[in-house]
Protein backbone atom coordinates (compact mmCIF):
# COMPACT_ATOMS: atom_id res chain seq x y z
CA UNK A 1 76.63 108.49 76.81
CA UNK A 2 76.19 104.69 77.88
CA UNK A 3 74.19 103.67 80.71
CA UNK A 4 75.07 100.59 82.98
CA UNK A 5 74.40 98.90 86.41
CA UNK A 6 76.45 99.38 88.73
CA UNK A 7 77.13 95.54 89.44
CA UNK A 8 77.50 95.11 85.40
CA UNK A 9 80.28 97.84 85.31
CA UNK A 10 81.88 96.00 88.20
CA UNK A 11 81.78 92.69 86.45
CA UNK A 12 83.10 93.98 83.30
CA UNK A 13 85.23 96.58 84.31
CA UNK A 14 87.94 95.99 81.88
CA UNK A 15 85.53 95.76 78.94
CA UNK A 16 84.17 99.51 80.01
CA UNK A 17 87.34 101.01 80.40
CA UNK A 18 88.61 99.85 76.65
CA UNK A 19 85.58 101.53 75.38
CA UNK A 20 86.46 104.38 77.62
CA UNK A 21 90.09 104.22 76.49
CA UNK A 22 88.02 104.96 72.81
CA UNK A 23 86.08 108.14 73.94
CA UNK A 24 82.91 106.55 75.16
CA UNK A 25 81.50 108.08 78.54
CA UNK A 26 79.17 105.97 81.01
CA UNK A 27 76.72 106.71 83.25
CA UNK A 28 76.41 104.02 86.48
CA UNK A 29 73.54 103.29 87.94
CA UNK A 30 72.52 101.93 91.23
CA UNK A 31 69.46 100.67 92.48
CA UNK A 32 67.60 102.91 89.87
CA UNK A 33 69.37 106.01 90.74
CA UNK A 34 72.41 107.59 88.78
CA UNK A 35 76.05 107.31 91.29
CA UNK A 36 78.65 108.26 88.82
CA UNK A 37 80.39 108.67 85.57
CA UNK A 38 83.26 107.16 83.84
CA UNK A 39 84.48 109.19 80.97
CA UNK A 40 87.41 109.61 79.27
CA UNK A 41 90.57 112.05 80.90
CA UNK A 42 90.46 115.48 78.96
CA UNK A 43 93.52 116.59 79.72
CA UNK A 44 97.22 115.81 79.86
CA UNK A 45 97.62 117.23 83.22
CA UNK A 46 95.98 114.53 85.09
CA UNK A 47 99.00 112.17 83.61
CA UNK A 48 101.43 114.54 85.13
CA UNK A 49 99.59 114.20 88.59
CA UNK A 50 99.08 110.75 88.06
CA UNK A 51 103.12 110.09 87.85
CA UNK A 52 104.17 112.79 90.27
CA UNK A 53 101.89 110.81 93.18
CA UNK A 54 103.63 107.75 92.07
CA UNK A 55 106.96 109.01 92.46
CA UNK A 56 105.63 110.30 96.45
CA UNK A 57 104.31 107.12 97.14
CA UNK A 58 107.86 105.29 95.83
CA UNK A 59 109.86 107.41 97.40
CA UNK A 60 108.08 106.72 100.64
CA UNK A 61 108.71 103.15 100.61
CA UNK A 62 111.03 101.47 102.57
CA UNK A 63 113.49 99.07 100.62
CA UNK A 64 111.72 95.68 100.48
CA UNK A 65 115.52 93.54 100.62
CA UNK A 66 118.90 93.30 99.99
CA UNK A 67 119.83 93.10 96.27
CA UNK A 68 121.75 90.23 95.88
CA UNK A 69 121.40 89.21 91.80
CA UNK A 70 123.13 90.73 88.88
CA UNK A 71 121.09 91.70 86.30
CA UNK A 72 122.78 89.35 83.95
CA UNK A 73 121.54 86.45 86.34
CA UNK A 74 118.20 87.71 86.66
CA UNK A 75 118.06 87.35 82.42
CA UNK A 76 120.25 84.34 82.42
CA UNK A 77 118.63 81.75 80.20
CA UNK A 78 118.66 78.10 80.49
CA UNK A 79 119.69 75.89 77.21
C-alpha cells in the first residue's frame, strides 16, 4: 500500500485512480494523521449498485426540453 497527502491525492486525482484502476491501494494522509483509503472495488456487486442508483436518480429527473432534432440532423455532416 501507497501513502500520499491528502492535498497531493487531490491534485492528482486522476493519476491515483489509474494506478488504482491497476490494483494499487492508497493510504491518505492529513496533517500527519491517516483519513482514508482508496483501493481497488473487490467485487462486481458494487457495479450493479452503482448502475441501479443511476437508473433512480434518471428516472427522477424531470425532462430538461422538448425534442425537436432528428437524429439524422443531430449527425448531419457538413461538406
Amino acid at each position: 500500500m501507497k501513502t500520499v497527502r491528502a492535498v497531493d491525492a487531490n491534485r492528482y486525482f486522476s493519476n491515483v485512480l489509474k494506478q488504482v484502476s491497476q490494483g494499487e491501494e492508497f493510504l491518505v494522509i492529513s496533517r500527519g494523521k491517516p483519513v482514508a483509503t482508496i483501493a481497488p472495488v473487490r467485487s462486481s456487486d458494487h457495479a450493479h449498485v452503482a448502475a441501479r442508483m443511476l437508473f433512480e436518480r434518471l428516472a427522477r429527473q424531470e425532462p430538461t426540453g422538448v425534442r425537436n432534432w432528428t437524429r439524422d440532423e443531430l449527425y448531419e455532416r457538413s461538406p
